[in-house]
PDB file of N, CA and C in Angstrom:
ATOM      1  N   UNK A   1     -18.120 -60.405-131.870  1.00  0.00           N
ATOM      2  CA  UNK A   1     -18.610 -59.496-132.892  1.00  0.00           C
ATOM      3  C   UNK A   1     -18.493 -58.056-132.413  1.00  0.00           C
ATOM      4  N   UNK A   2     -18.077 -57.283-133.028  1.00  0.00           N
ATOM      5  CA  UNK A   2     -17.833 -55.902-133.080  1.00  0.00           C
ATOM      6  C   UNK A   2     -19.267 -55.060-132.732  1.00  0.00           C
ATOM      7  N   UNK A   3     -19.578 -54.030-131.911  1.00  0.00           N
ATOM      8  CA  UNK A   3     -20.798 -53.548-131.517  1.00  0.00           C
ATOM      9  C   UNK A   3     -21.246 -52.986-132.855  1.00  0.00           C
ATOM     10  N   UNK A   4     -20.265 -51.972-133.732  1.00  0.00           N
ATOM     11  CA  UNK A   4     -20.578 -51.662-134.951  1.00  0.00           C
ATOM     12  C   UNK A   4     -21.262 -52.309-135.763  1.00  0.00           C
ATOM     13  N   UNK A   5     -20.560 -53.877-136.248  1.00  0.00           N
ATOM     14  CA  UNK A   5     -21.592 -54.019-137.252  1.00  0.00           C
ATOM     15  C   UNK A   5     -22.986 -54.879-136.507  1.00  0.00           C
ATOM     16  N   UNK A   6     -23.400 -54.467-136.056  1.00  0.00           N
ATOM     17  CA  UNK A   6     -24.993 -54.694-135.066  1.00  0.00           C
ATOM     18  C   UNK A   6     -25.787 -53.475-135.635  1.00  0.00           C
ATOM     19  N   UNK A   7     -24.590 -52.515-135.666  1.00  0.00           N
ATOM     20  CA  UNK A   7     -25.798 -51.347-135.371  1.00  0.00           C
ATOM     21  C   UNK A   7     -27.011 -51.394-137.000  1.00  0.00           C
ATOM     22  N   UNK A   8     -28.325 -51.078-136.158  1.00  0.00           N
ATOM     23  CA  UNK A   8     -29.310 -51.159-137.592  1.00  0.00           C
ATOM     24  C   UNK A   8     -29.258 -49.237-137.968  1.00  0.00           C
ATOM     25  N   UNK A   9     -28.891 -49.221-139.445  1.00  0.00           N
ATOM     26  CA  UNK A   9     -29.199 -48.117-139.836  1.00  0.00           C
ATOM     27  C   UNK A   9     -30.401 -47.519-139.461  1.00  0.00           C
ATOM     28  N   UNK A  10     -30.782 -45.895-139.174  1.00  0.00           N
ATOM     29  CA  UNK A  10     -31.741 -45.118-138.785  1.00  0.00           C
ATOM     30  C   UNK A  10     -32.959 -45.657-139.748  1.00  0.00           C
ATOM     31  N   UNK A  11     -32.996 -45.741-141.004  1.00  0.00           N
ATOM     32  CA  UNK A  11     -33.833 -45.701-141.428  1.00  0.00           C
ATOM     33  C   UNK A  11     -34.519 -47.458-141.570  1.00  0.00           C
ATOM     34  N   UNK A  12     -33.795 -48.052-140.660  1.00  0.00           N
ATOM     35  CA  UNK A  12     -34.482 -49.626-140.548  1.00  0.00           C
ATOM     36  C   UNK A  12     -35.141 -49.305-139.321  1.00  0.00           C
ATOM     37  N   UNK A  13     -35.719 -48.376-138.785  1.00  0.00           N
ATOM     38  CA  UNK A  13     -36.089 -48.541-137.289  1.00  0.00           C
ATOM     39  C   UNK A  13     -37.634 -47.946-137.405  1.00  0.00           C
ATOM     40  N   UNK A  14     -38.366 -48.401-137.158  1.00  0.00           N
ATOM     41  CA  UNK A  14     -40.055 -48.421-137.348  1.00  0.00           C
ATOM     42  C   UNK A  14     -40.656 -47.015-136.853  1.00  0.00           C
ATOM     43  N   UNK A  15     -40.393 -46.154-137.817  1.00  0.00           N
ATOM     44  CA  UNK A  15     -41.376 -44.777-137.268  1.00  0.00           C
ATOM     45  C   UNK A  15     -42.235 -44.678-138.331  1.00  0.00           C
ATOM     46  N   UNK A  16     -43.282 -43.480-137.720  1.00  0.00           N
ATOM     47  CA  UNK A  16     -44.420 -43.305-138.602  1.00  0.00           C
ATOM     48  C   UNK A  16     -44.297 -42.683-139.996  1.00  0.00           C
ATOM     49  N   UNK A  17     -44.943 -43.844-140.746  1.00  0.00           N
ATOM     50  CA  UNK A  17     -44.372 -43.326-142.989  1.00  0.00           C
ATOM     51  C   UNK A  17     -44.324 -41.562-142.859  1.00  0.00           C
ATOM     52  N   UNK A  18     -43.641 -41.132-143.289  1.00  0.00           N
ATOM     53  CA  UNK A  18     -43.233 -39.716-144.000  1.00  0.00           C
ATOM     54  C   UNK A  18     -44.677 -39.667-144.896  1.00  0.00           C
ATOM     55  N   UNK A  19     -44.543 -37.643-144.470  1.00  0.00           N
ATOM     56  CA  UNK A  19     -45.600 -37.159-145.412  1.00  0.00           C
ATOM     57  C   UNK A  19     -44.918 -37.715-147.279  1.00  0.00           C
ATOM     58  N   UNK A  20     -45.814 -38.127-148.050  1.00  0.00           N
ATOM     59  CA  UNK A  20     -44.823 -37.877-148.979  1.00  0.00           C
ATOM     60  C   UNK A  20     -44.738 -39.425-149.820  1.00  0.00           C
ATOM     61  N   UNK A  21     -44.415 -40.546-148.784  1.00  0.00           N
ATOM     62  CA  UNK A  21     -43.927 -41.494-149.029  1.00  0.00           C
ATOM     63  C   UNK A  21     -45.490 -42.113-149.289  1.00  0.00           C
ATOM     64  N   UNK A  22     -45.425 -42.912-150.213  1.00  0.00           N
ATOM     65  CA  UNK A  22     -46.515 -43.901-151.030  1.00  0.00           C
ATOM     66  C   UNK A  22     -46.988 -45.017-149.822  1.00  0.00           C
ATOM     67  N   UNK A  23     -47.972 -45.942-149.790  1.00  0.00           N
ATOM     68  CA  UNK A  23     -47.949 -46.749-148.757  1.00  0.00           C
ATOM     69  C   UNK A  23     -47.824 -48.153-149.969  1.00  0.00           C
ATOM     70  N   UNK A  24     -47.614 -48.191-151.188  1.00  0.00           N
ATOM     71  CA  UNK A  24     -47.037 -49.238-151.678  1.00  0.00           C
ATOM     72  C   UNK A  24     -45.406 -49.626-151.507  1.00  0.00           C
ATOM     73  N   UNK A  25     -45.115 -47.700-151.646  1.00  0.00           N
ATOM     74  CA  UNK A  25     -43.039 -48.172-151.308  1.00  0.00           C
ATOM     75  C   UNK A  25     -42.954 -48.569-150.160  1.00  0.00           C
ATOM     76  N   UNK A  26     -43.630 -47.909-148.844  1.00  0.00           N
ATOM     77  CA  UNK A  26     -43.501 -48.584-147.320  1.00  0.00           C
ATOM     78  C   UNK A  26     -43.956 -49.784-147.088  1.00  0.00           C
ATOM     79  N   UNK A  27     -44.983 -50.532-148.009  1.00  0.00           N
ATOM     80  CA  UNK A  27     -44.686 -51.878-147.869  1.00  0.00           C
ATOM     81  C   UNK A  27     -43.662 -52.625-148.834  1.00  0.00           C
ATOM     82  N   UNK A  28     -42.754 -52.124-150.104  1.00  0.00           N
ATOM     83  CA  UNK A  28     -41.713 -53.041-150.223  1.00  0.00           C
ATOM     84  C   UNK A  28     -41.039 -52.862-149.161  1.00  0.00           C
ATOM     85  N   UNK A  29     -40.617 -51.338-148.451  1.00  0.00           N
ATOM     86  CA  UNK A  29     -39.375 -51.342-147.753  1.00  0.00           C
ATOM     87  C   UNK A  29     -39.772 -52.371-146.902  1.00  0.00           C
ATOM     88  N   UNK A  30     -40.497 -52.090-145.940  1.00  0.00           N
ATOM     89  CA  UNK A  30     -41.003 -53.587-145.012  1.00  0.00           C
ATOM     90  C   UNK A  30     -40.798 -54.717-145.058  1.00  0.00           C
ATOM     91  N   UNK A  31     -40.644 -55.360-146.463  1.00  0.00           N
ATOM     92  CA  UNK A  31     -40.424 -56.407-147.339  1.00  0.00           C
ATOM     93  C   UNK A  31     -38.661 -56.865-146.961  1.00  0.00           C
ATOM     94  N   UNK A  32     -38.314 -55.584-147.939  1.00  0.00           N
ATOM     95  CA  UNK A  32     -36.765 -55.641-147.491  1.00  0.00           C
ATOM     96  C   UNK A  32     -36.090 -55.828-146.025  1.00  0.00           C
ATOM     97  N   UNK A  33     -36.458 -54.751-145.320  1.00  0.00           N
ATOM     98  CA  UNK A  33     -35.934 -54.955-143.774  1.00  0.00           C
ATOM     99  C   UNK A  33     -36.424 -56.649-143.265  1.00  0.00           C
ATOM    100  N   UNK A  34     -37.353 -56.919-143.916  1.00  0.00           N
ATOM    101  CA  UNK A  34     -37.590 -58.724-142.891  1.00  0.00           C
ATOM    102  C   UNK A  34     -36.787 -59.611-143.580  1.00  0.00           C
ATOM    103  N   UNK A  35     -36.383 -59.188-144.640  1.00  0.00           N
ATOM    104  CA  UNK A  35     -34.939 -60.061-145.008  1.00  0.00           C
ATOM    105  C   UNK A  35     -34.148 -59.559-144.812  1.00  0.00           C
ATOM    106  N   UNK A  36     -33.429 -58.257-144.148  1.00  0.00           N
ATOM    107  CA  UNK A  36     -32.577 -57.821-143.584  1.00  0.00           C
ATOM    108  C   UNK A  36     -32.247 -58.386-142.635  1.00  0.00           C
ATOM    109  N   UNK A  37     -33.744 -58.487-141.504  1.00  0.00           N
ATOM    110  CA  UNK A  37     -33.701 -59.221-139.967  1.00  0.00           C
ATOM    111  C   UNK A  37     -33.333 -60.739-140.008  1.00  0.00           C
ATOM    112  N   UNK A  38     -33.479 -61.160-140.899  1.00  0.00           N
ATOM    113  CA  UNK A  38     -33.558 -62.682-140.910  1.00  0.00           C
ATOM    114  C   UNK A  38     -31.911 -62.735-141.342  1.00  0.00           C
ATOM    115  N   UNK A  39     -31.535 -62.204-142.425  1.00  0.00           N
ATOM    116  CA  UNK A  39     -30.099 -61.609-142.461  1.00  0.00           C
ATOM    117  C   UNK A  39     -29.078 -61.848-141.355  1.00  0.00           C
ATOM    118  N   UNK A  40     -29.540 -61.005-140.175  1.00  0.00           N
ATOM    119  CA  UNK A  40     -29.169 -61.120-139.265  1.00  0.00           C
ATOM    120  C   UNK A  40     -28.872 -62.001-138.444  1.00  0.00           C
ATOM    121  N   UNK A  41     -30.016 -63.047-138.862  1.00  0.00           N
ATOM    122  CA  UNK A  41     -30.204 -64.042-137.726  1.00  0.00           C
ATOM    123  C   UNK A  41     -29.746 -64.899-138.087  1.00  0.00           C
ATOM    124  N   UNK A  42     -29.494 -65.277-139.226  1.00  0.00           N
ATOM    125  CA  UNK A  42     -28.515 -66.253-139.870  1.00  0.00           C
ATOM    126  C   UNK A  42     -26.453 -65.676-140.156  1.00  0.00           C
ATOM    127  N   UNK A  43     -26.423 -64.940-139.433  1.00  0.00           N
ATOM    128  CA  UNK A  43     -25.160 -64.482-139.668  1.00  0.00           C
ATOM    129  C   UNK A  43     -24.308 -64.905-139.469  1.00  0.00           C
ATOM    130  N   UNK A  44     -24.153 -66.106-138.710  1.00  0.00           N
ATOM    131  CA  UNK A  44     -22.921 -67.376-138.182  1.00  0.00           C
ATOM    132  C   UNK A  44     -23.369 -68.174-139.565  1.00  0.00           C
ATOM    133  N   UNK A  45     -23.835 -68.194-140.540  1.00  0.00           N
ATOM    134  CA  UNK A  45     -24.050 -69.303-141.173  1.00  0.00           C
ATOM    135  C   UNK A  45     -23.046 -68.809-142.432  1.00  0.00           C
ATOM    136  N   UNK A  46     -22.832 -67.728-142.642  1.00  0.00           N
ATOM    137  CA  UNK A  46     -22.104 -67.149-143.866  1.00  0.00           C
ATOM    138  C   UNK A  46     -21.303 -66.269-144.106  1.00  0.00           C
ATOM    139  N   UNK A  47     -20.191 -66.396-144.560  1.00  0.00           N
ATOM    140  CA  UNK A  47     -19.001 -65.525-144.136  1.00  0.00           C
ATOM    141  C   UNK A  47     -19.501 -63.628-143.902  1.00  0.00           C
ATOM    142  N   UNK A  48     -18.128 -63.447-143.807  1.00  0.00           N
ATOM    143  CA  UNK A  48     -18.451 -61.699-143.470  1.00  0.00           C
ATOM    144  C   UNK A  48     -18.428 -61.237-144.569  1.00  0.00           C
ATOM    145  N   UNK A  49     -18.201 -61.476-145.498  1.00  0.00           N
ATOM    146  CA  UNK A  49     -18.294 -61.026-146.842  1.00  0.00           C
ATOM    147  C   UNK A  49     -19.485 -61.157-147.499  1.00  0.00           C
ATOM    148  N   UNK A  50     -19.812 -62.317-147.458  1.00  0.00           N
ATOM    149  CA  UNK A  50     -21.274 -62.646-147.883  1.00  0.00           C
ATOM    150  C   UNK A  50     -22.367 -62.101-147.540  1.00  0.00           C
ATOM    151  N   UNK A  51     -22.142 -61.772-145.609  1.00  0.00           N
ATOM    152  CA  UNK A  51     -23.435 -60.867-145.489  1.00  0.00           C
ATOM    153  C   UNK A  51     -22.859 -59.344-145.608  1.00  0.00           C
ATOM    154  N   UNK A  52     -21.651 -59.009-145.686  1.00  0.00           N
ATOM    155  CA  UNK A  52     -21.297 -57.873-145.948  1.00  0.00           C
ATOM    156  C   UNK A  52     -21.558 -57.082-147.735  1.00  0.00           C
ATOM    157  N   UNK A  53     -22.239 -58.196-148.449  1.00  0.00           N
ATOM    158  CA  UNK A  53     -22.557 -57.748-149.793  1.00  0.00           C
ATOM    159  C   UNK A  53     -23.933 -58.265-149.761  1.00  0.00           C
ATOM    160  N   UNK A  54     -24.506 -58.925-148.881  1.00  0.00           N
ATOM    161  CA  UNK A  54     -25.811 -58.801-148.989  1.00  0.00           C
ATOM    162  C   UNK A  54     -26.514 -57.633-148.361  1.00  0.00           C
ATOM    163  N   UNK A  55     -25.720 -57.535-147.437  1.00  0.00           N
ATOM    164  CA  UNK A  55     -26.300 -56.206-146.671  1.00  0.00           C
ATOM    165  C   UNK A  55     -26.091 -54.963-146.994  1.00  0.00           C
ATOM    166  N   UNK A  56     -25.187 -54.926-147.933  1.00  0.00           N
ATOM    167  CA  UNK A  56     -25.065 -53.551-148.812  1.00  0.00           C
ATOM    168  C   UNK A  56     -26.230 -53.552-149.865  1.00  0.00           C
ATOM    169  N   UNK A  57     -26.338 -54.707-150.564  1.00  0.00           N
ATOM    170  CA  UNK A  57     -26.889 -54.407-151.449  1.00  0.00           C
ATOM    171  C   UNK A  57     -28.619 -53.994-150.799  1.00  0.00           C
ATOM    172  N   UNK A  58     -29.133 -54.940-150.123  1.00  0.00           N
ATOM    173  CA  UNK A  58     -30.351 -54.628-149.280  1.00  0.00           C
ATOM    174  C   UNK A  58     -30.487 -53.180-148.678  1.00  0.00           C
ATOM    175  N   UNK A  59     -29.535 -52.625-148.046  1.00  0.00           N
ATOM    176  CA  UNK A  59     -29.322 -51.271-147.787  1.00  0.00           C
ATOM    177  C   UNK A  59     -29.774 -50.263-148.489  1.00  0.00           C
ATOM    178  N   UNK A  60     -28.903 -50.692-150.037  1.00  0.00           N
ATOM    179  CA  UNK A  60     -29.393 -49.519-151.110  1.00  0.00           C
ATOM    180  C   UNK A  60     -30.685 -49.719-151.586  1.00  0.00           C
ATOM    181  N   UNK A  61     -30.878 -50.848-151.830  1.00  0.00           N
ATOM    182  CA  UNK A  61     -32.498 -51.245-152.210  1.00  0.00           C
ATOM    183  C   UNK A  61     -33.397 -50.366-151.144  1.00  0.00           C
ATOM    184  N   UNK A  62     -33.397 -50.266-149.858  1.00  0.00           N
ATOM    185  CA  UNK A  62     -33.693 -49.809-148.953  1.00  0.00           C
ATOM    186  C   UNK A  62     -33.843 -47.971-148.882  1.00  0.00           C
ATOM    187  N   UNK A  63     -32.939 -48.049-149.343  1.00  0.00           N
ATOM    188  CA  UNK A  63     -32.669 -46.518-149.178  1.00  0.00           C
ATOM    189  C   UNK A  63     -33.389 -45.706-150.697  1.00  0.00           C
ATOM    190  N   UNK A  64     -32.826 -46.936-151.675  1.00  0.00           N
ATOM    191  CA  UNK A  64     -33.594 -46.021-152.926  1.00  0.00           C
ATOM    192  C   UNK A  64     -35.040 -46.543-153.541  1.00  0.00           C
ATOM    193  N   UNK A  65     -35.857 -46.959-152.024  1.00  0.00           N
ATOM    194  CA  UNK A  65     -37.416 -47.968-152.804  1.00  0.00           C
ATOM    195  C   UNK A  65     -38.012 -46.206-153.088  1.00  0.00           C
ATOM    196  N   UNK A  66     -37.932 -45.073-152.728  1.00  0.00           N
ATOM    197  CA  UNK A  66     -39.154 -44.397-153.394  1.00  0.00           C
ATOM    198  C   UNK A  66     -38.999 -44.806-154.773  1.00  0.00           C
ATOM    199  N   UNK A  67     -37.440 -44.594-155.081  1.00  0.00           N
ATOM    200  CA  UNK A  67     -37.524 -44.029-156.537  1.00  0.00           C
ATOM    201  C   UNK A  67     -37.638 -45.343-157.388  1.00  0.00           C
ATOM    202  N   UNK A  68     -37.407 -46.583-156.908  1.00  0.00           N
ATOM    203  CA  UNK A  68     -37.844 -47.776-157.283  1.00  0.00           C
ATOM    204  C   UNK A  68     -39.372 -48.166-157.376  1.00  0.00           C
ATOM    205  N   UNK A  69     -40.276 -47.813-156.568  1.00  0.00           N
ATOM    206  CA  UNK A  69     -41.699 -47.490-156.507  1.00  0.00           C
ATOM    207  C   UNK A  69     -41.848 -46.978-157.790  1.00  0.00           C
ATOM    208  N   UNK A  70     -41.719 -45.750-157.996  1.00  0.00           N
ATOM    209  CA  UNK A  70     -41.855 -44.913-158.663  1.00  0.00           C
ATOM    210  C   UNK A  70     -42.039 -45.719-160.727  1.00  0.00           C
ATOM    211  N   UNK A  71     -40.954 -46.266-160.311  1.00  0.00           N
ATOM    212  CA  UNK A  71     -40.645 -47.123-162.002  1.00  0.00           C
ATOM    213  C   UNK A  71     -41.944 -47.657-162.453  1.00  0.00           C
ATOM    214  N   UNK A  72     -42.502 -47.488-164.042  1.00  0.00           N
ATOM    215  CA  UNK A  72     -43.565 -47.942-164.226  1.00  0.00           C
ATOM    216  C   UNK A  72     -43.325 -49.905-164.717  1.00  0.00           C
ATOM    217  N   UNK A  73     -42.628 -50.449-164.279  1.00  0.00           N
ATOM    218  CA  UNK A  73     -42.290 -51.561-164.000  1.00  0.00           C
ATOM    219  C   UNK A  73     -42.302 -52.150-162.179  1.00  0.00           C
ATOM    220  N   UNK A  74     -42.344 -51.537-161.410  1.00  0.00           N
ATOM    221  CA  UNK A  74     -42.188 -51.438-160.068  1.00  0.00           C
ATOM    222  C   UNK A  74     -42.666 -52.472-159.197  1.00  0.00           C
ATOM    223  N   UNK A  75     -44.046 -53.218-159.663  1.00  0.00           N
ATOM    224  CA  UNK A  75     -43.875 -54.672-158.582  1.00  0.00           C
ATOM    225  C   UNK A  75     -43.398 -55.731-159.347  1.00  0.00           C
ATOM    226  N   UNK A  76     -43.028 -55.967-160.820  1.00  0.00           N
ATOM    227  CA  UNK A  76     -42.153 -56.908-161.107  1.00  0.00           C
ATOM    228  C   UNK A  76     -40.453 -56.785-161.120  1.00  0.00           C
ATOM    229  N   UNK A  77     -40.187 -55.865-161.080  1.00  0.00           N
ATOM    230  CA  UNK A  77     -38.542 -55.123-160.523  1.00  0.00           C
ATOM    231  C   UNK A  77     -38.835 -55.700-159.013  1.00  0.00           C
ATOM    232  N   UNK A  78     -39.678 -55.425-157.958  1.00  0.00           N
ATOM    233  CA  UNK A  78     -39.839 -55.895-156.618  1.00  0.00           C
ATOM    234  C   UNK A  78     -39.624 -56.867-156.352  1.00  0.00           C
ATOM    235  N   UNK A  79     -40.329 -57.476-156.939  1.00  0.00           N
ATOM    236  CA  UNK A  79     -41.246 -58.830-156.904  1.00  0.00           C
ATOM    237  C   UNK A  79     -39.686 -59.835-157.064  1.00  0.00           C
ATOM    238  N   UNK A  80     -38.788 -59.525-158.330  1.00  0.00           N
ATOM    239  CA  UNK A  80     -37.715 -60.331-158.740  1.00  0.00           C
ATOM    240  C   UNK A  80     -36.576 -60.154-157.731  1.00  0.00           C
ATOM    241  N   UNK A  81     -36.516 -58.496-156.872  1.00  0.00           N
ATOM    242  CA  UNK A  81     -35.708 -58.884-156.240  1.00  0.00           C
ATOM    243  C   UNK A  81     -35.499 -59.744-154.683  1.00  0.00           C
ATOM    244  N   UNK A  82     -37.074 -59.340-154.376  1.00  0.00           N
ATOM    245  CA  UNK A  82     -37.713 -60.287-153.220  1.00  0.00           C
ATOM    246  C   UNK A  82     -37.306 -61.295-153.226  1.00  0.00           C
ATOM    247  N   UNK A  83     -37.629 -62.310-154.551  1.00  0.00           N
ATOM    248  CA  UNK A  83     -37.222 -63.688-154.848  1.00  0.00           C
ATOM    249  C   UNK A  83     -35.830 -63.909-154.468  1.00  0.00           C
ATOM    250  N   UNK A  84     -35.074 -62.956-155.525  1.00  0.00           N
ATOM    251  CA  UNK A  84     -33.312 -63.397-155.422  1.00  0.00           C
ATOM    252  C   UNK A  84     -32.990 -63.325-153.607  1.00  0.00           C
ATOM    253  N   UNK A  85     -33.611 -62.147-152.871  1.00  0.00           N
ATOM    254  CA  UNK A  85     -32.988 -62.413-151.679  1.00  0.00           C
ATOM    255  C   UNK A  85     -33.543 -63.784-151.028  1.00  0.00           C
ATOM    256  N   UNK A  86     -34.444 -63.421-151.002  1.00  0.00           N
ATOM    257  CA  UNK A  86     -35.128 -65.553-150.523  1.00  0.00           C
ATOM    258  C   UNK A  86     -34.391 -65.991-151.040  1.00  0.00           C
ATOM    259  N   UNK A  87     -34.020 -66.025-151.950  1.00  0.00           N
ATOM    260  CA  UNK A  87     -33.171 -67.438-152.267  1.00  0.00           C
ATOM    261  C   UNK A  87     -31.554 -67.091-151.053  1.00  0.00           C
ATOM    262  N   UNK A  88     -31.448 -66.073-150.622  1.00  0.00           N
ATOM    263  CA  UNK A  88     -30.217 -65.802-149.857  1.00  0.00           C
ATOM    264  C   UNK A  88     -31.267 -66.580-148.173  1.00  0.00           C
ATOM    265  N   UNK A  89     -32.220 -65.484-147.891  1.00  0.00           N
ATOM    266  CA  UNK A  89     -32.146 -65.473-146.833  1.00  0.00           C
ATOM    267  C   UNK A  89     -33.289 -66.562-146.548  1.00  0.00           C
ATOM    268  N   UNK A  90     -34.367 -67.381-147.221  1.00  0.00           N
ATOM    269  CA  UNK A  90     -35.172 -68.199-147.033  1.00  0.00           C
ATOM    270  C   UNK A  90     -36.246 -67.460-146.071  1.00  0.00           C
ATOM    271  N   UNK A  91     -36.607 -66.710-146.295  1.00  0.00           N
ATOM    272  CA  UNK A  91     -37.469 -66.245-145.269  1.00  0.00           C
ATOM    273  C   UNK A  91     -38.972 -66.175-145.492  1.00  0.00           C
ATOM    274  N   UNK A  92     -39.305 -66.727-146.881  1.00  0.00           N
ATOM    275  CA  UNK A  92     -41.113 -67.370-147.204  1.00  0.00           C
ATOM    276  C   UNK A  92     -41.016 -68.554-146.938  1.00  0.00           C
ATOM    277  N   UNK A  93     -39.914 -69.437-146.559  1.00  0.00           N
ATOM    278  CA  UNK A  93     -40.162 -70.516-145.071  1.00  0.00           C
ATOM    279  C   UNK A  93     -40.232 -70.225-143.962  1.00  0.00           C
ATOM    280  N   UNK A  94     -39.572 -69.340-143.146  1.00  0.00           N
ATOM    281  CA  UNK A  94     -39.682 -69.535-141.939  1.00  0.00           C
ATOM    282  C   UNK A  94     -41.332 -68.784-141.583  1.00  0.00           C
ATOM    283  N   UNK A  95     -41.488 -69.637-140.621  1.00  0.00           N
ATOM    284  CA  UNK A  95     -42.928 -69.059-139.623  1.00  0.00           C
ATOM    285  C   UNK A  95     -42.735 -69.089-138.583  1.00  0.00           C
ATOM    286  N   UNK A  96     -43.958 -68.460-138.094  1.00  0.00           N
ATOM    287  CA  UNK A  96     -43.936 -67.367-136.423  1.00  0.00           C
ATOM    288  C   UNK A  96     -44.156 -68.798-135.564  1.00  0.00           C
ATOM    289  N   UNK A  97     -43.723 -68.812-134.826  1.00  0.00           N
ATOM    290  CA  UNK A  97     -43.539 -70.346-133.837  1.00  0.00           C
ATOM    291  C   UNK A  97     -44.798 -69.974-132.755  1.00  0.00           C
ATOM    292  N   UNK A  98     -45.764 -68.760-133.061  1.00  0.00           N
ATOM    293  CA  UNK A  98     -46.491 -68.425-132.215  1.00  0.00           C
ATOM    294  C   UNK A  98     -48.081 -68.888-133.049  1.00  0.00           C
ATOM    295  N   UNK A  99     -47.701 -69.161-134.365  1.00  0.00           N
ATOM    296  CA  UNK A  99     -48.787 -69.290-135.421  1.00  0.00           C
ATOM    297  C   UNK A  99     -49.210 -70.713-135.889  1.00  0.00           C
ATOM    298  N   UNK A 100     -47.861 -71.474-135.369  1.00  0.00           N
ATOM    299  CA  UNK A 100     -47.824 -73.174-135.892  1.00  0.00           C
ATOM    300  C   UNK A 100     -49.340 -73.849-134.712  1.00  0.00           C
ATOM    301  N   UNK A 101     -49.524 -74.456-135.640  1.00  0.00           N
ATOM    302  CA  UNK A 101     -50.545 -75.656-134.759  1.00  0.00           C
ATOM    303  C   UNK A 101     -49.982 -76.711-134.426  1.00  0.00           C
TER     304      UNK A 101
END
């Protein structure tokens, strides 16, 4: 694998919320990036194309949640696209192997 596509965009990397930013949009984005990560971790499972259009599309979702926040529709617009990526990345199955009994 190429070092490039590893690299995580600046704005997937955990610094403190911006003056400005809502703490409802910083928890979709949050939302998004853990199906980003999981994304990741399943990346031998699905061609380069596949995660190369999932990961675009997650990207922009990513990049444009203020103004998605913002919509007076905004946790069912969320909410639906949360779902569609689970259904990509399954990630309201997996659990913390530190949490199982």
């Amino acid at each position: 694998m190429s070092r490039a596509r590893n690299r995580i965009p600046r704005f997937l990397i955990k610094d403190p919320v911006p003056p400005g930013v809502s703490a409802l949009s910083e928890f979709y984005r949050e939302e998004f990036v853990k199906h980003h990560q999981c994304l990741q971790a399943q990346r031998e499972y699905y061609s380069d194309q596949a995660i190369a259009s999932a990961e675009a599309a997650l990207l922009k979702i990513i990049a444009e949640m203020d103004q998605l926040s913002e919509d007076a529709n905004a946790e069912q617009l969320v909410a639906k696209l949360l779902r569609e990526f689970d259904v990509v990345t399954g990630l309201s199955g997996w659990s913390d192997p530190c949490k199982v009994h």
